[in-house]
Protein backbone atom coordinates (compact mmCIF):
# COMPACT_ATOMS: atom_id res chain seq x y z
CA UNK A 1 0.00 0.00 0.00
CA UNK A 2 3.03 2.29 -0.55
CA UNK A 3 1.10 4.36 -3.35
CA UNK A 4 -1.67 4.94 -0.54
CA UNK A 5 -4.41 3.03 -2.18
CA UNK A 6 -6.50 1.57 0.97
CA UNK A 7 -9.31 0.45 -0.88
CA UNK A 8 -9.47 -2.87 -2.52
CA UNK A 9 -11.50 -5.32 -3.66
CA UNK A 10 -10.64 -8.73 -4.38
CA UNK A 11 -13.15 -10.82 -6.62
CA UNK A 12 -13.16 -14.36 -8.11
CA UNK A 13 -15.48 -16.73 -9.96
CA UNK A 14 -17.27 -17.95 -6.59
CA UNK A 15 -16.94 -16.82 -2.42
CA UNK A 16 -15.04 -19.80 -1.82
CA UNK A 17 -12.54 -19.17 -4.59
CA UNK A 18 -12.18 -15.80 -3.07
CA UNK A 19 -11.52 -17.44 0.59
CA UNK A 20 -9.83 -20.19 -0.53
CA UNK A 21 -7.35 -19.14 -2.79
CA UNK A 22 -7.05 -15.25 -2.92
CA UNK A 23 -6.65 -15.18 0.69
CA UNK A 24 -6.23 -18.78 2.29
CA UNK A 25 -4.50 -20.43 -0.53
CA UNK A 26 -1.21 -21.21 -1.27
CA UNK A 27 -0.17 -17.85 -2.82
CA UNK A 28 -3.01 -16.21 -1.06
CA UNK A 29 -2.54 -12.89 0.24
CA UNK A 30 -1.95 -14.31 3.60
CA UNK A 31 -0.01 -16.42 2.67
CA UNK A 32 2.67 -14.25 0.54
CA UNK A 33 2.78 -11.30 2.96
CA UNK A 34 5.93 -11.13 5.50
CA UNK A 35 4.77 -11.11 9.12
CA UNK A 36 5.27 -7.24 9.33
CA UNK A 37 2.72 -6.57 6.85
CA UNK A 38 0.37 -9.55 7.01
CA UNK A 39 -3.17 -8.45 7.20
CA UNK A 40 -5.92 -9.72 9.50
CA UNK A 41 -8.67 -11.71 8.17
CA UNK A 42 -12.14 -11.12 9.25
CA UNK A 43 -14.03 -13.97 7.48
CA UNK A 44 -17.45 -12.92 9.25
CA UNK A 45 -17.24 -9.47 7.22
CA UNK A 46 -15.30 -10.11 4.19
CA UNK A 47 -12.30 -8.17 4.38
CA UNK A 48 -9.02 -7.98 5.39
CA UNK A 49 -7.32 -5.27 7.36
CA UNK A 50 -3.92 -4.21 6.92
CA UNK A 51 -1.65 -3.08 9.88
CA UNK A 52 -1.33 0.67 8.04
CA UNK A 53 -5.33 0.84 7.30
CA UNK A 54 -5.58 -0.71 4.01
CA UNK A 55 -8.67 -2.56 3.64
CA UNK A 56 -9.69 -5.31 0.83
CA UNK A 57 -13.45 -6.48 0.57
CA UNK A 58 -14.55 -9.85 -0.57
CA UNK A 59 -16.57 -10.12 -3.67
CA UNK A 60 -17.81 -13.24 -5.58
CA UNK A 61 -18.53 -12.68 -9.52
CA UNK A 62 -21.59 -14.58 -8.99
CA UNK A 63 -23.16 -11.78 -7.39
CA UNK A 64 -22.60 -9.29 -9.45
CA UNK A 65 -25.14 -6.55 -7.72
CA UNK A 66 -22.97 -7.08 -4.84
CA UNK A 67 -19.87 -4.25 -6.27
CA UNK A 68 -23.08 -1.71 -7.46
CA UNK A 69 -22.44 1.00 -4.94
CA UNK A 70 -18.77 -0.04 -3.53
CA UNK A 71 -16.03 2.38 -3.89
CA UNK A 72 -12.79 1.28 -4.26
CA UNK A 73 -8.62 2.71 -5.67
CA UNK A 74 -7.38 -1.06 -6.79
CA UNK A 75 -9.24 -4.04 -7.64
CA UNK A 76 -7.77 -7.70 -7.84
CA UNK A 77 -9.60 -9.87 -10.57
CA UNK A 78 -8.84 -13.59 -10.33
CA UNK A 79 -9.86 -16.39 -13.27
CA UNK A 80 -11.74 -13.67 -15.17
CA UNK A 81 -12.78 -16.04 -17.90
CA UNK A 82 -14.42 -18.44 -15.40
CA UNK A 83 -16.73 -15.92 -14.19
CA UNK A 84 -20.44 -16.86 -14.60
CA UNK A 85 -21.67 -13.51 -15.19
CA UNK A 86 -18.53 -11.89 -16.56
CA UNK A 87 -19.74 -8.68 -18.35
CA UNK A 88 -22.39 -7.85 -15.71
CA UNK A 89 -19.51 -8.42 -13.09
CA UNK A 90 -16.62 -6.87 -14.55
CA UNK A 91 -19.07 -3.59 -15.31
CA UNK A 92 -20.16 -3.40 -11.96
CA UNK A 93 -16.19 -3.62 -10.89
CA UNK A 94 -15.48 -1.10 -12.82
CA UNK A 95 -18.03 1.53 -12.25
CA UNK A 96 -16.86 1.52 -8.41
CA UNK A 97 -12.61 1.92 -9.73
CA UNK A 98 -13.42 5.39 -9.03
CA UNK A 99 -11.15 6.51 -5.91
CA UNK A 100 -7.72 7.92 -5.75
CA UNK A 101 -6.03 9.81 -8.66
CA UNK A 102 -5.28 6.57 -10.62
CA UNK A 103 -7.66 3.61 -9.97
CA UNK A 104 -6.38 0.66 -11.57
CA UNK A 105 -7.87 -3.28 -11.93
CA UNK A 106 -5.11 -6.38 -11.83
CA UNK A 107 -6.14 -9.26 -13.95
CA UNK A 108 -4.93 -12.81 -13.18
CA UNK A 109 -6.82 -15.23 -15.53
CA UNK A 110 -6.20 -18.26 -17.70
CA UNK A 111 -6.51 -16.65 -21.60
CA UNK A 112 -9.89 -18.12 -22.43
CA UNK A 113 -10.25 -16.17 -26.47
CA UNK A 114 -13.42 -14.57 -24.60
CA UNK A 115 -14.84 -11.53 -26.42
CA UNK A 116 -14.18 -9.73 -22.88
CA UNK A 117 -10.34 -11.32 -22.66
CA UNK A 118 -9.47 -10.28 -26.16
CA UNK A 119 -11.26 -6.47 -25.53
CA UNK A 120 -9.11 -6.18 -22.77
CA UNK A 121 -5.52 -7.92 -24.56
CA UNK A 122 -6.32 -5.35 -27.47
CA UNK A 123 -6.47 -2.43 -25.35
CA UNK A 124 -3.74 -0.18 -25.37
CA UNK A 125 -3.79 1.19 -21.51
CA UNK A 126 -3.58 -2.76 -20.61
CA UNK A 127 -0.17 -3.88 -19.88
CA UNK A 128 -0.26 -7.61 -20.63
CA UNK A 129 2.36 -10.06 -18.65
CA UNK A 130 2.17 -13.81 -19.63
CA UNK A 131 3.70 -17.20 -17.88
CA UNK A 132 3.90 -20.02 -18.82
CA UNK A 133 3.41 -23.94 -16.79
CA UNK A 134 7.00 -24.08 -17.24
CA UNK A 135 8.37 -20.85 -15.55
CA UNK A 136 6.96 -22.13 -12.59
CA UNK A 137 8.29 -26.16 -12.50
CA UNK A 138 10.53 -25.27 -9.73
CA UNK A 139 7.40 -24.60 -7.35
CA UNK A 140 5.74 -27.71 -9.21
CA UNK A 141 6.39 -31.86 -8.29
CA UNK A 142 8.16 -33.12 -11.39
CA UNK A 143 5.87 -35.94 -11.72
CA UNK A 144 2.80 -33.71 -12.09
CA UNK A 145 4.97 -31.67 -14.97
CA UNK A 146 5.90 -35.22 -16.55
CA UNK A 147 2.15 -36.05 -16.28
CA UNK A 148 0.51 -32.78 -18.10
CA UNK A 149 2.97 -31.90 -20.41
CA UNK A 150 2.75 -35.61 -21.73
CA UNK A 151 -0.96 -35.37 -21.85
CA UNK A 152 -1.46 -31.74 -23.29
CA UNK A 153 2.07 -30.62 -24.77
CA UNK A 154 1.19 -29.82 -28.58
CA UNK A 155 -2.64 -29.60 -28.02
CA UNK A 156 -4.36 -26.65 -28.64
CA UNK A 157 -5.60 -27.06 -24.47
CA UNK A 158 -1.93 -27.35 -23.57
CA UNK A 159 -1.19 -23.90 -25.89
CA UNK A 160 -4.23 -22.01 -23.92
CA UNK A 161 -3.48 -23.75 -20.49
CA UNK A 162 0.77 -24.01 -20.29
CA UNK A 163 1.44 -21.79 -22.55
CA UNK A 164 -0.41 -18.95 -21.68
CA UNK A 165 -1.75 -18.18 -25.76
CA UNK A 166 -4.80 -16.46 -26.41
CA UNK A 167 -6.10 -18.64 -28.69
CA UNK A 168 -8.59 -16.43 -31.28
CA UNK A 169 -10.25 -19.61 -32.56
CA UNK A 170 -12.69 -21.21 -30.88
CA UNK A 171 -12.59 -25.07 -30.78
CA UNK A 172 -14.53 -26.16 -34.10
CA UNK A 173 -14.33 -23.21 -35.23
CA UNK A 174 -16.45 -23.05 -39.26
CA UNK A 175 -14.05 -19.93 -39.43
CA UNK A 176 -10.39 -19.88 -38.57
CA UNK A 177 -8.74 -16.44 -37.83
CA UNK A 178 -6.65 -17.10 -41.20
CA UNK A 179 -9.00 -17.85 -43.42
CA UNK A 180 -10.40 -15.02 -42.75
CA UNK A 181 -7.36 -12.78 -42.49
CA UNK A 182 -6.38 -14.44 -46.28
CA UNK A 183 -10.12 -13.78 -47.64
CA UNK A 184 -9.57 -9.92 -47.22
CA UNK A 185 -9.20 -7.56 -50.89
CA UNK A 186 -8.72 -4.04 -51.22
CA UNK A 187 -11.26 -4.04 -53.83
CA UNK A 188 -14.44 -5.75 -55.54
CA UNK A 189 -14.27 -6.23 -59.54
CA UNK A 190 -17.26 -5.11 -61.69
CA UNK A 191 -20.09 -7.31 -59.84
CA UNK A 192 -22.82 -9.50 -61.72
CA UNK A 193 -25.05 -9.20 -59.12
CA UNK A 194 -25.45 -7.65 -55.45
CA UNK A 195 -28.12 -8.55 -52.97
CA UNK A 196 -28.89 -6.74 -49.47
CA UNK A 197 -29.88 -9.59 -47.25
CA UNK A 198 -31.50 -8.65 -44.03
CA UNK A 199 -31.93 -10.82 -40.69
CA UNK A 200 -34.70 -9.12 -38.30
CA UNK A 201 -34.85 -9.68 -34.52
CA UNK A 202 -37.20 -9.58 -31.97
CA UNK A 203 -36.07 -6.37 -30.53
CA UNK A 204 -37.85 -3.45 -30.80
CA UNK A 205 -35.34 -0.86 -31.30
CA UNK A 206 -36.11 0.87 -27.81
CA UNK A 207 -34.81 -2.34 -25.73
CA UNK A 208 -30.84 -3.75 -25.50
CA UNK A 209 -31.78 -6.68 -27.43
CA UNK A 210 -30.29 -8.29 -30.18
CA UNK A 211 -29.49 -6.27 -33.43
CA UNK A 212 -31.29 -6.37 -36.67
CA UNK A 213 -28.36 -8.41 -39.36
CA UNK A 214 -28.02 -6.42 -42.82
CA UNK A 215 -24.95 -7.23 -44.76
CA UNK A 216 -24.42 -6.31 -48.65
CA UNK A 217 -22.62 -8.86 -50.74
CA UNK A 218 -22.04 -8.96 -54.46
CA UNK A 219 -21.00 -12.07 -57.14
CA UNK A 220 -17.88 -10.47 -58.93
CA UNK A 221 -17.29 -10.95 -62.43
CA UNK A 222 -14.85 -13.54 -61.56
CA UNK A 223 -16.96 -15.82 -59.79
CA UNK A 224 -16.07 -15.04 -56.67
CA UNK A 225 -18.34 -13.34 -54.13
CA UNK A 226 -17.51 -9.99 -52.07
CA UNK A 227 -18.78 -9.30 -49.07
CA UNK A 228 -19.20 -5.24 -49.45
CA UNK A 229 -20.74 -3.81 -46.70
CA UNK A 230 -22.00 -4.44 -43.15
CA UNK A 231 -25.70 -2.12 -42.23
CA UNK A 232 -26.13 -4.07 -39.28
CA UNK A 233 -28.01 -1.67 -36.34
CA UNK A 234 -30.57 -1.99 -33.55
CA UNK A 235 -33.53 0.16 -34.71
CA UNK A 236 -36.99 -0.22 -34.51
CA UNK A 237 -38.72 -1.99 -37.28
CA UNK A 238 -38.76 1.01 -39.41
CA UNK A 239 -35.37 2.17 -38.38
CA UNK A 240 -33.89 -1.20 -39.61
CA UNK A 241 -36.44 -1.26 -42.83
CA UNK A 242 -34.80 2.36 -43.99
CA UNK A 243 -31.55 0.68 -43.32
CA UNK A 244 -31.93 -1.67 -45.81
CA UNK A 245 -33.01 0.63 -48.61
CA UNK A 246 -30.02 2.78 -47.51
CA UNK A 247 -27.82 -0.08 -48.38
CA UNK A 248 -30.00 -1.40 -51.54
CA UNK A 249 -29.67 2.11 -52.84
CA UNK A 250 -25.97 2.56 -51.82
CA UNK A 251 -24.89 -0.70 -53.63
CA UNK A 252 -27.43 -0.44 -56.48
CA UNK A 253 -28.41 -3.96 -55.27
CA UNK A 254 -30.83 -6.52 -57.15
CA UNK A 255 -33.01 -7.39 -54.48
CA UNK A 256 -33.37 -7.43 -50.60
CA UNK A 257 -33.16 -10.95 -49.09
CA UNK A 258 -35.08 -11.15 -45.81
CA UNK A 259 -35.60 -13.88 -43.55
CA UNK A 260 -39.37 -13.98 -42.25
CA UNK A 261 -38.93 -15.95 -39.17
CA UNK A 262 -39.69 -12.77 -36.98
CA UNK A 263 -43.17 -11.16 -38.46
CA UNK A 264 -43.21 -13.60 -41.72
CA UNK A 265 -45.32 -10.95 -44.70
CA UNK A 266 -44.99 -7.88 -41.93
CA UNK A 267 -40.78 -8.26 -43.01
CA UNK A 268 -41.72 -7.72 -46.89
CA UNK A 269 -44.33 -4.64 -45.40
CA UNK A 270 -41.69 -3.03 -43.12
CA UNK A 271 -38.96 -3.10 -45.82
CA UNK A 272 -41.80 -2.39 -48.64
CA UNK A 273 -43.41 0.86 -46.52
CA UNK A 274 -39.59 2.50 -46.80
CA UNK A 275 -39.65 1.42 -50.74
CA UNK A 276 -42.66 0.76 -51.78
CA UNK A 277 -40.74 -0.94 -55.42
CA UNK A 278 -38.24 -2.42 -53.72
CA UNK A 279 -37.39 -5.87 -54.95
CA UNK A 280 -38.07 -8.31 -51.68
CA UNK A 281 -37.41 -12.30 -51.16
CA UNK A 282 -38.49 -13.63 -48.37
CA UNK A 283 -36.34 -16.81 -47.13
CA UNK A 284 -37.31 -19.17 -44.04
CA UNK A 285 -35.18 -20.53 -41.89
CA UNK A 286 -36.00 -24.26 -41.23
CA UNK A 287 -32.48 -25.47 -39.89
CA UNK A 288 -30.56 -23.79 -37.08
CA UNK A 289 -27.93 -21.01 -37.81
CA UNK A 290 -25.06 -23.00 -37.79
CA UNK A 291 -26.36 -25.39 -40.00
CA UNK A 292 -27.00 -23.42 -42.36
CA UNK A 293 -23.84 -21.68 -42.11
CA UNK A 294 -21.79 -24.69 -42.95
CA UNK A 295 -21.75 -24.75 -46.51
CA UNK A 296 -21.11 -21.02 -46.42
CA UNK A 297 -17.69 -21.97 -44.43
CA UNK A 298 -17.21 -24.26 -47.10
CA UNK A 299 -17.31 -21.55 -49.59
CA UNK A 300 -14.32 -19.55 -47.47
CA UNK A 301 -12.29 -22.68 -47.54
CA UNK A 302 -12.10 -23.09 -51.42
CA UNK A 303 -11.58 -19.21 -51.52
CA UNK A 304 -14.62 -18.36 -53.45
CA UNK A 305 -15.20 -15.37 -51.10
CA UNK A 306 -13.20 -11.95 -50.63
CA UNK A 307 -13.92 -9.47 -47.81
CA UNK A 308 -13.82 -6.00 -49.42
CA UNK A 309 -11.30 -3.81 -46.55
CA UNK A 310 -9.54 -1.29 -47.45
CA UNK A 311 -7.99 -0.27 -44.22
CA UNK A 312 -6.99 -3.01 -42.11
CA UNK A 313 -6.65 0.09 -39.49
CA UNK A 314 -9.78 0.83 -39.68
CA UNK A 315 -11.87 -2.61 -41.04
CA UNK A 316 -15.77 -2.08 -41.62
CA UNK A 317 -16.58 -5.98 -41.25
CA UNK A 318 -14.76 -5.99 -38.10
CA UNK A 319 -17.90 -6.72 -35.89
CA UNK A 320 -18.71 -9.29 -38.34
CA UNK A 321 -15.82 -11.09 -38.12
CA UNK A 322 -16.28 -11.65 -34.93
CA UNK A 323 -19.42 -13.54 -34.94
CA UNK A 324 -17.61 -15.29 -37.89
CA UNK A 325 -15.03 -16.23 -35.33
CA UNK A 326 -17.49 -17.69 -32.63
CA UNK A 327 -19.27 -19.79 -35.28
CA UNK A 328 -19.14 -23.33 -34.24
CA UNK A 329 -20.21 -26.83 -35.84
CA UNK A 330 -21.65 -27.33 -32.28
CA UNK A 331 -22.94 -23.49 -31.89
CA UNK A 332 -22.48 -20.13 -31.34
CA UNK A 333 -19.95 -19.51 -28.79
CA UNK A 334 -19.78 -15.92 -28.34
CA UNK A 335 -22.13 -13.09 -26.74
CA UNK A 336 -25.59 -12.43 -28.28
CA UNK A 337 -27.12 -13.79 -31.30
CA UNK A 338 -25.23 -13.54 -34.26
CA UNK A 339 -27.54 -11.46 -36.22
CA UNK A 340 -24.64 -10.33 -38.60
CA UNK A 341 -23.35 -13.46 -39.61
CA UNK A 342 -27.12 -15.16 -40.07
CA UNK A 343 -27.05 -11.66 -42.54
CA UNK A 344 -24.25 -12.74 -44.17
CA UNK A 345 -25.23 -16.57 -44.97
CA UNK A 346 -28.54 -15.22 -46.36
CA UNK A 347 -26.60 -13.27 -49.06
CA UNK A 348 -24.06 -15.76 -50.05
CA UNK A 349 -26.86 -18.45 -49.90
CA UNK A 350 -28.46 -16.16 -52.51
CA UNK A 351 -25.97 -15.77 -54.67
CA UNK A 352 -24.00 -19.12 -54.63
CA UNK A 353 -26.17 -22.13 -52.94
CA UNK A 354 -30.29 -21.11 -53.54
CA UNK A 355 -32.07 -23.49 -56.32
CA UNK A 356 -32.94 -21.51 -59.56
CA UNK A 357 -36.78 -20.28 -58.83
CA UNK A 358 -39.25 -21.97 -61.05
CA UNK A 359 -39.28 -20.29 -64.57
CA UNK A 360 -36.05 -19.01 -64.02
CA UNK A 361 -35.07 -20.39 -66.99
CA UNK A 362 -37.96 -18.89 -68.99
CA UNK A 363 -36.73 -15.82 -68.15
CA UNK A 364 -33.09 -16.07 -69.08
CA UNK A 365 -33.86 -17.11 -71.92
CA UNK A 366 -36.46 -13.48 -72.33
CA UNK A 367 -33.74 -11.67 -70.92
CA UNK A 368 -31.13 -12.96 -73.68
CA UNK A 369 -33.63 -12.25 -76.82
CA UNK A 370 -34.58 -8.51 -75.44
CA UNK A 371 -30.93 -8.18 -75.47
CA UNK A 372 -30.60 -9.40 -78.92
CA UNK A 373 -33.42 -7.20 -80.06
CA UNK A 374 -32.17 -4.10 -78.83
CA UNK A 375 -28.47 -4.52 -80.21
CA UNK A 376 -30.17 -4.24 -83.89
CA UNK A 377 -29.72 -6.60 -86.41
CA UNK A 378 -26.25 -8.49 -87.08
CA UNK A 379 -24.27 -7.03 -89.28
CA UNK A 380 -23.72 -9.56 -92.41
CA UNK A 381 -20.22 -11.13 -93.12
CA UNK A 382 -18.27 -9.75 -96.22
CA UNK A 383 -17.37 -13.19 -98.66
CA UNK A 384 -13.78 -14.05 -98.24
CA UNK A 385 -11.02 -12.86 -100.38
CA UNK A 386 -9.86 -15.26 -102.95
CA UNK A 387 -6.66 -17.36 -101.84
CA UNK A 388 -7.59 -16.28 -98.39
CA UNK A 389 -7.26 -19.32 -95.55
CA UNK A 390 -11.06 -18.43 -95.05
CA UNK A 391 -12.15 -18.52 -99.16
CA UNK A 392 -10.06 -22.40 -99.25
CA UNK A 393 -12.41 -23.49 -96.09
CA UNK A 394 -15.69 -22.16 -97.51
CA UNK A 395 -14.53 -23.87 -100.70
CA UNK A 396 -13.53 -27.04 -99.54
CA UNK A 397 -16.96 -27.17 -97.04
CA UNK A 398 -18.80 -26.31 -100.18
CA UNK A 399 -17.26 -29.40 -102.29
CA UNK A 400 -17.99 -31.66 -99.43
């Protein structure tokens, strides 16, 4: 307590973790401290007392109403990523860091790739200090090294749990972080075709509930798709319906894909009362998201699909990576629903893996005879000259 912070709080995934391990454990605080300085335990009110006034309160993450009000200069944060309610608990925390001149929070955690963990790697005022299982073998009995490094050495558990990695993938990942990082381009070619597809939720725009998925994609002359734009938002129904026609408009898209899960023909109205003329297919979802996002994933792998950034600095599909990033075969994995990336499978569904409508062909075939029609008639073939390679064919097909 040299800098003169006297207000603490200690908090870990449960109350006994607290007791037993931030203060009663092994390198507990009452343990560690030299008998000069060793603070006095009062279990019955949750704190310890330091001999020069210093005074740390107990807190368990699982109550995370319990640090609303609390005041405190330095807070200690044990196993972070094993907290049940981590983002209601660490806000809580930190709304009470608000003594002293510099109120600071100490992390001690195992690196779970958390979207909490990584938010708090990425940020610059966070000094970051790893260690691994094997700075600390001389504290450890060699047999239990032996044991777990011949279990877990070269696993991606041993990486996260020995090593100390933040691991960005999550286990079954459908999208690893370098497929993605190698599907990024600069730039789109001249596209074919660009849809707006559009995944509602049942939030009403006034509530914090889950956003409203709009994502712009495009099939490039090349045959590869490009992912162009994320509209994603949390608006009101007609907030999110002028959002799409913003990006329809923006893109010059073909048509606005929609799934009709939430509000089935009041999707097609919402969007339709912003546009009245704007193109809308509605799509249903009868399989869950990850299922569906699968053969998307598959897409990524054989490098059909580019994400348009132009600045890595500053990358406009960032939140959408994310979800892409917590996509699982058994789930989604990170906070929320992943309204984005539902967005995204409905456009590249569209454009690469929907059946052809019925009379599609029909219509091709319309579309190919208007074109002839208004290019004119062909312009006739001159005869060719005499001697000419051309004239000896023509002759030779005529004699046949």
């Amino acid at each position: 307590m040299a800098a003169g912070r006297r207000r603490i709080a200690l908090v870990g995934p449960t109350a006994a973790d607290v007791r037993d391990v931030m203060v009663e454990g092994e390198s507990g605080l009452l343990s560690i401290s030299p008998p000069w300085e060793k603070p006095t335990y009062q279990a019955s009110r949750r704190r310890l007392l330091w001999p020069n006034g210093a005074v740390a309160f107990l807190y368990s993450a699982q109550e995370p109403e319990r640090l609303r009000g609390p005041q405190h200069e330095v807070a200690w944060a044990d196993e972070l990523a094993a907290w049940t309610y981590l983002q209601e608990a660490w806000d809580q925390l930190q709304f009470g860091l608000r003594l002293g001149p510099d109120p600071r929070c100490m992390v001690t955690t195992t690196p779970k790739p958390l979207p909490l963990v990584r938010q708090l790697v990425a940020d610059p005022t966070c000094v970051v200090t790893r260690g691994s299982t094997y700075d600390n073998r001389v504290n450890m009995p060699a047999a239990f090294i032996d044991r777990i490094i011949r279990r877990y050495e070269g696993t991606r558990l041993g990486r996260q749990e020995l090593h100390a990695e933040l691991l960005i993938d999550a286990p079954g990942a459908l999208w690893s972080y370098e497929t993605i990082m190698a599907c990024r381009a600069p730039s789109a070619p001249d596209l074919q075709r660009v849809v707006v597809a559009v995944d509602p939720s049942g939030s009403s725009g006034a509530d914090e509930g889950d956003q409203q998925g709009v994502v712009v994609a495009g099939l490039g002359v090349d045959g590869r798709g490009y992912v162009l734009a994320d509209y994603s938002c949390r608006l009101s129904p007609q907030g999110w319906g002028r959002r799409a026609v913003e990006a329809f408009d923006a893109f010059a898209a073909d048509r606005i894909v929609a799934e009709k899960n939430y509000g089935g023909e009041m999707v097609r109205f919402t969007i339709q009362a912003v546009r009245k003329t704007a193109p809308v297919v509605l799509v249903s979802a009868s399989r869950g998201k990850m299922v569906r996002a699968e053969p998307v994933s598959a897409l990524y792998e054989q490098g059909r699909i580019r994400h348009v950034v132009a600045d890595l600095a500053d990358n406009p599909l960032h939140a959408l990576e994310e979800e892409m990033r917590h996509a699982t075969a058994a789930g989604y994995v990170g906070e929320g629903s992943p309204n984005r990336l539902d967005a995204l499978v409905w456009a590249l569904t569209d454009l690469f893996l929907a059946e052809d409508a019925a009379g599609s062909a029909f219509l091709e075939l319309a579309r190919r005879d208007l074109a002839r029609e208004s290019a004119g008639p062909a312009r006739p073939t001159a005869d060719p000259a005499p001697g000419s390679v051309e004239w000896a064919r023509s002759v030779g097909e005529g004699a046949a």
